[in-house]
Protein backbone atom coordinates (compact mmCIF):
# COMPACT_ATOMS: atom_id res chain seq x y z
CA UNK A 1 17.89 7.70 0.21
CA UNK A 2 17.56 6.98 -3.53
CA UNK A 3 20.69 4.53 -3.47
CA UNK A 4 19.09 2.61 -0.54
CA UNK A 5 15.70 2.06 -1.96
CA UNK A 6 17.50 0.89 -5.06
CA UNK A 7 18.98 -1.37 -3.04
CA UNK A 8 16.03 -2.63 -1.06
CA UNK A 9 13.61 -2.71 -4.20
CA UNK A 10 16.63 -5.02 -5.69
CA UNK A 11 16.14 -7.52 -3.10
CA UNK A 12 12.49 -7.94 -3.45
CA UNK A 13 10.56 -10.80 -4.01
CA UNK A 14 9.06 -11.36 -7.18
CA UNK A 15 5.97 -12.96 -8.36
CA UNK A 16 2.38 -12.82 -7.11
CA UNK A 17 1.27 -12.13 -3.81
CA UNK A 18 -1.82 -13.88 -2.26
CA UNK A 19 -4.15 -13.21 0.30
CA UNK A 20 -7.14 -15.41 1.86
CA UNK A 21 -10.77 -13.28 0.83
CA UNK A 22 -12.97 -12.14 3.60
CA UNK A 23 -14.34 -14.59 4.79
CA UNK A 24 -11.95 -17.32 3.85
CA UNK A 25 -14.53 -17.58 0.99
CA UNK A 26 -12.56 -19.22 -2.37
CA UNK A 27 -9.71 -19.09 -3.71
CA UNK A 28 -6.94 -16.49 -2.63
CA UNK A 29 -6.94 -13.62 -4.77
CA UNK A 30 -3.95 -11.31 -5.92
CA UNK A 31 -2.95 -8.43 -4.04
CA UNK A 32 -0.65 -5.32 -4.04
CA UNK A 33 0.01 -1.85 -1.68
CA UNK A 34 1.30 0.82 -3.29
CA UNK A 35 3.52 2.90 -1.19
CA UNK A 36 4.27 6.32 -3.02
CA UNK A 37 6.93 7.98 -1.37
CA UNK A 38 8.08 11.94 -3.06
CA UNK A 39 10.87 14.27 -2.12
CA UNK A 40 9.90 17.74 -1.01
CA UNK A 41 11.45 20.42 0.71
CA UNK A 42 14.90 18.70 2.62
CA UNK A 43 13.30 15.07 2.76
CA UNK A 44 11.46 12.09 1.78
CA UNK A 45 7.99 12.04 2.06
CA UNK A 46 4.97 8.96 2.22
CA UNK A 47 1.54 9.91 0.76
CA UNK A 48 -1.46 8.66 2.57
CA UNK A 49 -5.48 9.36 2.45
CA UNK A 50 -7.85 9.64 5.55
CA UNK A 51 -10.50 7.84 4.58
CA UNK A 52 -14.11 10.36 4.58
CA UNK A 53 -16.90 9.52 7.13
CA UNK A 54 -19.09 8.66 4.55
CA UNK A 55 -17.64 5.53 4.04
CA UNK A 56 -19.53 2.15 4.34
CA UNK A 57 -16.52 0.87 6.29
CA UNK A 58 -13.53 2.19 8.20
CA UNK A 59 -14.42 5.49 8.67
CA UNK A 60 -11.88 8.41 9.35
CA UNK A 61 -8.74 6.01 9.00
CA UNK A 62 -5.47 6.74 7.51
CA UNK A 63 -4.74 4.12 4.76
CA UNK A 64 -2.60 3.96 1.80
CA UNK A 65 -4.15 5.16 -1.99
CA UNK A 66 -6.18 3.00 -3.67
CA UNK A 67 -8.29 -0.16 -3.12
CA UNK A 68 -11.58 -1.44 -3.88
């Protein structure tokens, strides 16, 4: 597993990455996902967060760490 996401992280694309704000308000603005993946047990492993129910928006979804 290590070799092949050597291999796939070798092929990536560098430079920034862009996306249109809400709203298509201004100009794009940088953005990034990190994706931690850990070995446990006999396997690889991606970490994720449920999002609480307090929340202004998107309550109770799974998402990825991080944000604004």
């Amino acid at each position: 597993m290590r070799e092949r996401l050597r291999e796939a992280l070798s092929r990536r694309q560098t430079g920034p990455c862009l996306v249109a704000r809400e709203g298509d308000q201004g100009p794009p603005m940088p953005a990034a996902v990190l994706l931690p993946i850990f070995h446990k047990g006999d396997g690889y492993h991606v970490l994720f967060t449920r999002r609480t129910q307090e929340v202004e928006h998107h309550k109770g979804q799974i998402s990825f760490p991080g944000g604004a």
